[in-house]
N, C-alpha and C. Protein backbone atom coordinates (compact mmCIF):
# COMPACT_ATOMS: atom_id res chain seq x y z
N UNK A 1 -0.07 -133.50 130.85
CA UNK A 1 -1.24 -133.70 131.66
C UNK A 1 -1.71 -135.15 131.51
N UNK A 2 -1.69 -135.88 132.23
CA UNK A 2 -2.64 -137.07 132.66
C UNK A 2 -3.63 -137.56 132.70
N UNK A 3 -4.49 -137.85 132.46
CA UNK A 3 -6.02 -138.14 132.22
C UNK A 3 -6.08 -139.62 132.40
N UNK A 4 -7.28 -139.79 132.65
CA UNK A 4 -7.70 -141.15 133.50
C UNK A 4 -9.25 -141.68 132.55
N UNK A 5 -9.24 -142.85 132.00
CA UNK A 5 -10.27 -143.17 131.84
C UNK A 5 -11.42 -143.78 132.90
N UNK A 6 -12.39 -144.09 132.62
CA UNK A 6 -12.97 -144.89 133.44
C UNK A 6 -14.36 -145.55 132.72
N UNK A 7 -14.27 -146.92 132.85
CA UNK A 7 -15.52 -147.36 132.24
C UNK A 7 -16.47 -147.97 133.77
N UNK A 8 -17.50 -147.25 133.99
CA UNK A 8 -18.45 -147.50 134.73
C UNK A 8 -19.57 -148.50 135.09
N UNK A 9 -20.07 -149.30 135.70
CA UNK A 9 -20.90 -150.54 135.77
C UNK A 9 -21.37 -150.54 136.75
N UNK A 10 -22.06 -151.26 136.93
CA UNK A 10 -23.54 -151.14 138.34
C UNK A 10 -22.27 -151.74 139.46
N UNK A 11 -21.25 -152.69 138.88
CA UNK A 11 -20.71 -153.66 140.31
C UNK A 11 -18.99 -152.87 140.09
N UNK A 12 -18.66 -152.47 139.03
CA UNK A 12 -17.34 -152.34 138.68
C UNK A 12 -16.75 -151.07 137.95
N UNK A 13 -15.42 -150.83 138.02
CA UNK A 13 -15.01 -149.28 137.68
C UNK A 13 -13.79 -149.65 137.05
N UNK A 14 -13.83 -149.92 135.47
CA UNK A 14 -12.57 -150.39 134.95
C UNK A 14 -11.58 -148.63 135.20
N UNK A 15 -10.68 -148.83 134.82
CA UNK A 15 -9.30 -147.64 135.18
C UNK A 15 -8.31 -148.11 134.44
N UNK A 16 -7.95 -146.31 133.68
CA UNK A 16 -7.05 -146.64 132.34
C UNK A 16 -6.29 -145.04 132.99
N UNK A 17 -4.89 -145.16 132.70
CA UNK A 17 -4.48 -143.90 132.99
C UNK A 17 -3.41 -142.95 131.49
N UNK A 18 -3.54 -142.43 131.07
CA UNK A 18 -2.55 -141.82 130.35
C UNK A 18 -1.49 -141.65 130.41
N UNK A 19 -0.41 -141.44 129.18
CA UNK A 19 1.14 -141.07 129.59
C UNK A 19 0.83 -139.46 130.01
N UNK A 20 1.75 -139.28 130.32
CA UNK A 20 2.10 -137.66 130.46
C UNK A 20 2.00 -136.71 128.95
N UNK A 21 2.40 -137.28 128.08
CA UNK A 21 2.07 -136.91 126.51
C UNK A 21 0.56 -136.60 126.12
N UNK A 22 -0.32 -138.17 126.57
CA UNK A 22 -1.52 -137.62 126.46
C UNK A 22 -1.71 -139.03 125.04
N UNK A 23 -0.89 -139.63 124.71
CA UNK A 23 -0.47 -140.12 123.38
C UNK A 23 -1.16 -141.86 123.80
N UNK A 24 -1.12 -142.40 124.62
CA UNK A 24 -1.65 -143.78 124.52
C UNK A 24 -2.33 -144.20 126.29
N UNK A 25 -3.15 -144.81 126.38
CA UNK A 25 -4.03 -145.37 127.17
C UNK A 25 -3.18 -146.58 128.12
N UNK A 26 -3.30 -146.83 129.67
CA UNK A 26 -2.34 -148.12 129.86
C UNK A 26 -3.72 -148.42 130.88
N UNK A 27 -4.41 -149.39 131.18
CA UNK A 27 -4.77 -150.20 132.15
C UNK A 27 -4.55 -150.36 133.54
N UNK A 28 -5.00 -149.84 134.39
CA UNK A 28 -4.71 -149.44 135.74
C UNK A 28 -5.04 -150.92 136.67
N UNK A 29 -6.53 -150.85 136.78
CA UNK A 29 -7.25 -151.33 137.45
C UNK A 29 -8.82 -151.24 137.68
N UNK A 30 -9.40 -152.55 138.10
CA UNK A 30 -10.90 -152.81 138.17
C UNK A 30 -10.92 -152.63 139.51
N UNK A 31 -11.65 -151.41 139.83
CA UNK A 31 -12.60 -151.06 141.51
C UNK A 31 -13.78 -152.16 141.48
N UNK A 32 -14.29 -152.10 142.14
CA UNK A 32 -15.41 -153.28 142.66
C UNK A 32 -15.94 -152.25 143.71
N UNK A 33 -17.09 -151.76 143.27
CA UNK A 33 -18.27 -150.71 144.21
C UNK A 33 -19.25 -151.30 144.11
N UNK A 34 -20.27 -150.77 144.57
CA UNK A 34 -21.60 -150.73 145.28
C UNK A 34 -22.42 -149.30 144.46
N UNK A 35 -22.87 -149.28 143.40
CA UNK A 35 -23.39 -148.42 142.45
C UNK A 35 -24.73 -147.76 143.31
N UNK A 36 -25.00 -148.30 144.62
CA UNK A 36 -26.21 -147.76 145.46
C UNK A 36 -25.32 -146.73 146.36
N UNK A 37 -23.82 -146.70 146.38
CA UNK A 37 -23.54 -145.89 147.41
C UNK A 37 -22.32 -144.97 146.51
N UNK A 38 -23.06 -144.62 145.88
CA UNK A 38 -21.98 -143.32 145.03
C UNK A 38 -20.69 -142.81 145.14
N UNK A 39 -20.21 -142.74 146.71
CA UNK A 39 -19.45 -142.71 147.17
C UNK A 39 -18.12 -143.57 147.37
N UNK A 40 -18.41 -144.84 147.22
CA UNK A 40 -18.14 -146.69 147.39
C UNK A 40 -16.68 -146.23 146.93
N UNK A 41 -16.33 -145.53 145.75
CA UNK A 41 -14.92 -145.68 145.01
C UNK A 41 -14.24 -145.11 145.14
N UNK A 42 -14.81 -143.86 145.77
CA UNK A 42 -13.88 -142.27 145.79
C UNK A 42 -12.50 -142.42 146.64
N UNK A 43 -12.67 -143.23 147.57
CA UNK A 43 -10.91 -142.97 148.10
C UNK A 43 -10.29 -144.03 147.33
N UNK A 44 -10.51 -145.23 146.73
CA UNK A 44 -9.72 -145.88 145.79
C UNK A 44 -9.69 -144.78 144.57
N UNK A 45 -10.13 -144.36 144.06
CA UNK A 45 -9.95 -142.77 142.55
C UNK A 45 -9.16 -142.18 143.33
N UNK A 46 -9.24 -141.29 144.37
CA UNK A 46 -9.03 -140.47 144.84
C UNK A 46 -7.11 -140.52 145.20
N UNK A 47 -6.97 -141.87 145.49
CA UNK A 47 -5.82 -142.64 145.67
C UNK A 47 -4.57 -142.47 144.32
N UNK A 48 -5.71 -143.12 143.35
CA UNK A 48 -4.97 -142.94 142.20
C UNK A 48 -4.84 -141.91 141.12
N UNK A 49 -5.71 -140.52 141.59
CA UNK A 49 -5.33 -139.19 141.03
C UNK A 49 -4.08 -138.83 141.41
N UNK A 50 -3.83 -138.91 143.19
CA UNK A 50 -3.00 -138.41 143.25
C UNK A 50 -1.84 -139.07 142.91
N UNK A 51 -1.58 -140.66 143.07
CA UNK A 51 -0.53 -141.16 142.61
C UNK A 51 0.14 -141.10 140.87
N UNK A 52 -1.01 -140.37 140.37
CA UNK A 52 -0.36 -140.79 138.95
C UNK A 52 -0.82 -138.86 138.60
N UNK A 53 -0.80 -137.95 139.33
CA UNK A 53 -1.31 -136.91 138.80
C UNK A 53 -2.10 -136.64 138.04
N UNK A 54 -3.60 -137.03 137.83
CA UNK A 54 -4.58 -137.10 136.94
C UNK A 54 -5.19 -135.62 136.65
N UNK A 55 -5.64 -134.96 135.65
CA UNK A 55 -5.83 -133.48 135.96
C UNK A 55 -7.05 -133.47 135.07
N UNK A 56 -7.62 -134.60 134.67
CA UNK A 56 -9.45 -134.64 133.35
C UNK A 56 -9.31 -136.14 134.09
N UNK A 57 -10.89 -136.46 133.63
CA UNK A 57 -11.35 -137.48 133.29
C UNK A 57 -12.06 -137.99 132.61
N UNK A 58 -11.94 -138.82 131.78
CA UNK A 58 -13.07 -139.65 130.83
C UNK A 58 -13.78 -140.76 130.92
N UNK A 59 -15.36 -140.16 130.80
CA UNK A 59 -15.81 -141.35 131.61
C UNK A 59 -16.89 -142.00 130.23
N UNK A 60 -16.75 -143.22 130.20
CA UNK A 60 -17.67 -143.89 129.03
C UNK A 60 -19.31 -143.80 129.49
N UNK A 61 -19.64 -142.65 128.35
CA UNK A 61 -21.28 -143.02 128.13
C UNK A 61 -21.84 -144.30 126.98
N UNK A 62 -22.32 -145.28 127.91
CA UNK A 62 -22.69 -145.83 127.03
C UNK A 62 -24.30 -145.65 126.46
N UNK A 63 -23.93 -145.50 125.07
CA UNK A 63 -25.66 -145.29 124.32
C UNK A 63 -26.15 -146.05 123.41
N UNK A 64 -27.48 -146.32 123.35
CA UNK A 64 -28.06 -146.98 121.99
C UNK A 64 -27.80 -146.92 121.13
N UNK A 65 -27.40 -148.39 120.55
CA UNK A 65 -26.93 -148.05 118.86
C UNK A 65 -27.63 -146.82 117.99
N UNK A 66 -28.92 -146.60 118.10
CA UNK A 66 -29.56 -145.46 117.65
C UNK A 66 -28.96 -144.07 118.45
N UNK A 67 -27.89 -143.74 119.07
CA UNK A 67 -27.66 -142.78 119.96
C UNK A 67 -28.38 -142.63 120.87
N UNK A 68 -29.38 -142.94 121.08
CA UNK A 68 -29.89 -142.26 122.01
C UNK A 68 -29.76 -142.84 124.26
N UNK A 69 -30.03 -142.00 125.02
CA UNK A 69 -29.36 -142.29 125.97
C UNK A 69 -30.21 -143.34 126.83
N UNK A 70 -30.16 -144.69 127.57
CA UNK A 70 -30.97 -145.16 128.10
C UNK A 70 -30.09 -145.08 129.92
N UNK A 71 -30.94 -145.74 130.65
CA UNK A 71 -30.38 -146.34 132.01
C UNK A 71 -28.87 -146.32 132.52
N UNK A 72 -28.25 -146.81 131.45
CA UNK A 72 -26.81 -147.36 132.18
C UNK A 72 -26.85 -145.53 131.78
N UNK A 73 -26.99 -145.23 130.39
CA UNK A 73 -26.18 -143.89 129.89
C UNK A 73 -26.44 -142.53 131.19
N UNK A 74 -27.48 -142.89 131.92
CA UNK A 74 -28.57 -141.86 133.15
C UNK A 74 -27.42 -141.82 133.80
N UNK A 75 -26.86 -142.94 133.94
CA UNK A 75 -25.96 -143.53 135.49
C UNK A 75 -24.76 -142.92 135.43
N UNK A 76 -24.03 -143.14 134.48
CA UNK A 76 -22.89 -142.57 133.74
C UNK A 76 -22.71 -141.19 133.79
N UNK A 77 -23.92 -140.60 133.56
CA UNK A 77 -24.18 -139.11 133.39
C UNK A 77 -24.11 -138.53 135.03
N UNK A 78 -24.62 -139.14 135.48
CA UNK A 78 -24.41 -138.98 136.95
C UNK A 78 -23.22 -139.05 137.53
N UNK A 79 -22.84 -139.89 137.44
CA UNK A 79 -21.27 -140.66 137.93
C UNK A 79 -20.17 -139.38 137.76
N UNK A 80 -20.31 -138.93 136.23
CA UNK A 80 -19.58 -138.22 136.00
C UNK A 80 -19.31 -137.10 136.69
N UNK A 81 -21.09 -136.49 137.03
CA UNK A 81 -21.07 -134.95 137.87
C UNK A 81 -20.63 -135.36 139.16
N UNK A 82 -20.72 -136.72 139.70
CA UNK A 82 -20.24 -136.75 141.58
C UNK A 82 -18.74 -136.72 141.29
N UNK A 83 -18.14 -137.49 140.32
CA UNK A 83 -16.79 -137.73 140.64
C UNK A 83 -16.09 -135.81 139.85
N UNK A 84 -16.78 -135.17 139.63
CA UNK A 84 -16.48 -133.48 139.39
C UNK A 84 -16.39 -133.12 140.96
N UNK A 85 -17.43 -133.63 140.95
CA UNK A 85 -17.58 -132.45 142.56
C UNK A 85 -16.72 -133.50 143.90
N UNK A 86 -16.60 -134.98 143.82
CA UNK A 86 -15.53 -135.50 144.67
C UNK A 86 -14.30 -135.47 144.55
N UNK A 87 -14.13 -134.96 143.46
CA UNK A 87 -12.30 -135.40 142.98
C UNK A 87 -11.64 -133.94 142.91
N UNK A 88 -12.79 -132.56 142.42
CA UNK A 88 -12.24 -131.85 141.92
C UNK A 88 -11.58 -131.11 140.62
N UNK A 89 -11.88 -132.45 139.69
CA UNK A 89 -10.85 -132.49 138.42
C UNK A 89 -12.69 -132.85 137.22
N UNK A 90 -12.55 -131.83 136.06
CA UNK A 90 -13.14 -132.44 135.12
C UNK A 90 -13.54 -133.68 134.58
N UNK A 91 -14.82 -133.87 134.00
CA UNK A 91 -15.08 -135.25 133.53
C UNK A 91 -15.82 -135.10 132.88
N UNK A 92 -15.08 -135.62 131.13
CA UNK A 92 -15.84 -135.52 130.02
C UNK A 92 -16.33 -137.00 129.80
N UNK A 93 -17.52 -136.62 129.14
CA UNK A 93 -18.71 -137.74 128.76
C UNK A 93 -17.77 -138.58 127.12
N UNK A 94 -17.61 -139.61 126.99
CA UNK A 94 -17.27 -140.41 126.16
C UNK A 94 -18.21 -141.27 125.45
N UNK A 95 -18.49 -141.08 124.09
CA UNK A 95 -19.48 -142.21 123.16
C UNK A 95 -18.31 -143.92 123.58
N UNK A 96 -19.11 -144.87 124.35
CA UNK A 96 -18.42 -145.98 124.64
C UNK A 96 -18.70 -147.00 124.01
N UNK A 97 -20.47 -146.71 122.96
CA UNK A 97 -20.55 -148.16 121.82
C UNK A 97 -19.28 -149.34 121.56
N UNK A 98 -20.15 -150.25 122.13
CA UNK A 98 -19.07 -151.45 121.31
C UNK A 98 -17.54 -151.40 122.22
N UNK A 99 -17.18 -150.73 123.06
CA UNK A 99 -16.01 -150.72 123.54
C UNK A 99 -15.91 -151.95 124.31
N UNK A 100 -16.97 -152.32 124.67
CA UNK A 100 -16.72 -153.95 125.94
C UNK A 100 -16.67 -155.01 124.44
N UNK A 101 -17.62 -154.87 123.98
CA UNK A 101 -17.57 -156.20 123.35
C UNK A 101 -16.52 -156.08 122.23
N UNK A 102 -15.56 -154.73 121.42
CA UNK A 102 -14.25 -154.54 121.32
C UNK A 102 -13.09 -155.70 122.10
N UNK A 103 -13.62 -155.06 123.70
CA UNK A 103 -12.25 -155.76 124.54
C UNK A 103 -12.55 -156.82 124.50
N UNK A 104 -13.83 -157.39 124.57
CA UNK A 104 -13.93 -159.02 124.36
C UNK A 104 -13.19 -159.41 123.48
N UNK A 105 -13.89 -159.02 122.38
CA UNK A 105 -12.98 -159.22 120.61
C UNK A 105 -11.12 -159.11 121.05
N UNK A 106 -10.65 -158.51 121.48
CA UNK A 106 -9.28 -158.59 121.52
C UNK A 106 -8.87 -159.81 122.66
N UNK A 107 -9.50 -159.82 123.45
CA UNK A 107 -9.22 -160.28 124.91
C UNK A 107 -9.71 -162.12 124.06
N UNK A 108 -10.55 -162.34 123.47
CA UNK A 108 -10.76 -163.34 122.75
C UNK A 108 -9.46 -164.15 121.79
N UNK A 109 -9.14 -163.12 120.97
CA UNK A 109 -8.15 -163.11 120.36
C UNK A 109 -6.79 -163.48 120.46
N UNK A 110 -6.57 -162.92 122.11
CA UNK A 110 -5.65 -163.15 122.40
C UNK A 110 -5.76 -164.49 123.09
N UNK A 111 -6.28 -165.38 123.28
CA UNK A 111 -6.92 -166.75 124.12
C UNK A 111 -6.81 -166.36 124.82
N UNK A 112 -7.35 -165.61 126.01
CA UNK A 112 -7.37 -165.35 127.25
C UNK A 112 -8.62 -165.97 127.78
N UNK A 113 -8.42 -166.87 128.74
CA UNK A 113 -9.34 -167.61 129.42
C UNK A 113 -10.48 -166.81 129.86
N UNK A 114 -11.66 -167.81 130.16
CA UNK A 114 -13.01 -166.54 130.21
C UNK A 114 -12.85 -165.66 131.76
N UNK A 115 -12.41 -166.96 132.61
CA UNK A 115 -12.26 -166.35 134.09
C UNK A 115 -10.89 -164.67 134.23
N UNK A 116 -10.11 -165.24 133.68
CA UNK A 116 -8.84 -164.16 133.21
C UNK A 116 -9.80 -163.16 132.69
N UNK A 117 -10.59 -163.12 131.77
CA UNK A 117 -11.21 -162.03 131.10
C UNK A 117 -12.12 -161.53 131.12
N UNK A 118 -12.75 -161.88 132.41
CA UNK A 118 -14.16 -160.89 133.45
C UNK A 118 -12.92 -161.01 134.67
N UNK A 119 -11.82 -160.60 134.41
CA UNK A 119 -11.13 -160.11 135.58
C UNK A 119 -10.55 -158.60 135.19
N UNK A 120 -10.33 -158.59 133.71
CA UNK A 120 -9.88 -158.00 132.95
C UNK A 120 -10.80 -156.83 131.87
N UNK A 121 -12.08 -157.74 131.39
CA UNK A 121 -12.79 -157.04 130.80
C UNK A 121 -13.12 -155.03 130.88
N UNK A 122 -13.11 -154.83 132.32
CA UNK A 122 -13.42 -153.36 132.60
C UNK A 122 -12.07 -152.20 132.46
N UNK A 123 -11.23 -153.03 132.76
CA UNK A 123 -10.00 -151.94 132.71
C UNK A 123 -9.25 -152.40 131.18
N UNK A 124 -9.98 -153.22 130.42
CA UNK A 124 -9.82 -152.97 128.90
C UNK A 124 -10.69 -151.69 128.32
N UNK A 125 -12.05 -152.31 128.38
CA UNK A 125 -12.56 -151.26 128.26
C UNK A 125 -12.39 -149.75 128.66
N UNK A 126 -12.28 -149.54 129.39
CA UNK A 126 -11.42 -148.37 130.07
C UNK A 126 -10.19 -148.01 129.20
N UNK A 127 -9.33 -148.70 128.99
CA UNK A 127 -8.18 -148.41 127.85
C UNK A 127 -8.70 -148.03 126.51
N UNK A 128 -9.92 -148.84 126.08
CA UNK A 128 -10.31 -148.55 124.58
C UNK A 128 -11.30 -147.25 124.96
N UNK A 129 -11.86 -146.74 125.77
CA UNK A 129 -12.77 -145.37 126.22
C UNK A 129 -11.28 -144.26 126.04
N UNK A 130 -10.47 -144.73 126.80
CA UNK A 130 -9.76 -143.20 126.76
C UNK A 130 -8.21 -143.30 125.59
N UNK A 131 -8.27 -144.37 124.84
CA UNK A 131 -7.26 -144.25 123.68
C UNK A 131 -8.59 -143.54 122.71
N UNK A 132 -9.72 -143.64 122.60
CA UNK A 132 -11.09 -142.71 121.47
C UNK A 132 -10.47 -141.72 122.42
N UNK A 133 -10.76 -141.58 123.07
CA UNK A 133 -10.73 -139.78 123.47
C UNK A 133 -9.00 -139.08 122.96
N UNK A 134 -8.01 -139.89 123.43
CA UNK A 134 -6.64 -139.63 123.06
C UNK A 134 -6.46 -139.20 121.70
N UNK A 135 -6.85 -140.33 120.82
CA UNK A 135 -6.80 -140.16 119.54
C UNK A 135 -7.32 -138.98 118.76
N UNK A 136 -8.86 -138.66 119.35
CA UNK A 136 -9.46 -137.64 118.42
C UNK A 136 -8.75 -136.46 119.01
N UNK A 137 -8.38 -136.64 120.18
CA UNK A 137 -7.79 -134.86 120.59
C UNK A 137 -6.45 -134.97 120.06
N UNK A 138 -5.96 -135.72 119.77
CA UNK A 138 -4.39 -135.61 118.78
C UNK A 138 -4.97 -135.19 117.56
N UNK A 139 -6.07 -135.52 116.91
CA UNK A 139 -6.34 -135.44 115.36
C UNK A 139 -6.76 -133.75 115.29
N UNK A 140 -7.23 -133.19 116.58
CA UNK A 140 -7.84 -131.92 116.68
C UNK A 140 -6.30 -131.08 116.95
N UNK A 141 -5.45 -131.52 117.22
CA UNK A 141 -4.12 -130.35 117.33
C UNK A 141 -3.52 -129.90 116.40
């Protein structure tokens, strides 16, 4: 089964897709929506469920270092229930702390130019959202 990450943003929709194993995270692609029209992404997702057989999704909640849920985390929470009821396919909520500024940290690391890496930044993140989810459900088998 296949699973699809997704890290969510007011302008952008990083995209991470799974092996068939379930075992490691690969980097798809950054959507570019319109966070006022909910709708904005669904036939680009919709595109790439079916091309890569996606059957869950994981979508990054991001929350206050104290846990608790603010604005972006509202949005997220939302996002998640439209793309249930547009896609068809499940979508679990992901703790996403620290996962952008993670991909910075690597994306840094690797000298990747700043322009290269707000091209890049969301569908890293997206890779580091659904390798946490990969990982702990391997540790749970």
């Amino acid at each position: 089964m296949k699973i699809m990450g997704l890290d969510v943003g007011s302008k952008t929709i990083g995209v991470a897709v799974s092996d068939a194993f379930g075992w490691t995270a690969q980097g798809l692609t950054t959507i570019r929506w319109d966070e006022r029209d909910i709708h904005s992404a669904d036939s680009e997702l919709k595109q790439i469920i079916a091309e890569h057989n996606v059957e869950k999704a994981v979508v990054g909640l991001p929350k206050h270092m104290n846990g608790t849920i603010g604005e972006r985390g509202k949005a997220s929470e939302g996002y998640a229930k439209h793309f249930e009821k547009a896609h068809g396919i499940s979508a679990v909520l992901w703790d996403e702390r620290l996962t952008t500024m993670a991909a910075e940290r690597v994306l840094l690391e690797a000298d990747v130019s700043r322009k290269k890496r707000k091209k890049v930044i969301d569908k890293m993140a997206a890779v580091m959202i659904l390798q946490g989810y990969l990982d702990q459900a391997q540790e749970t088998r």
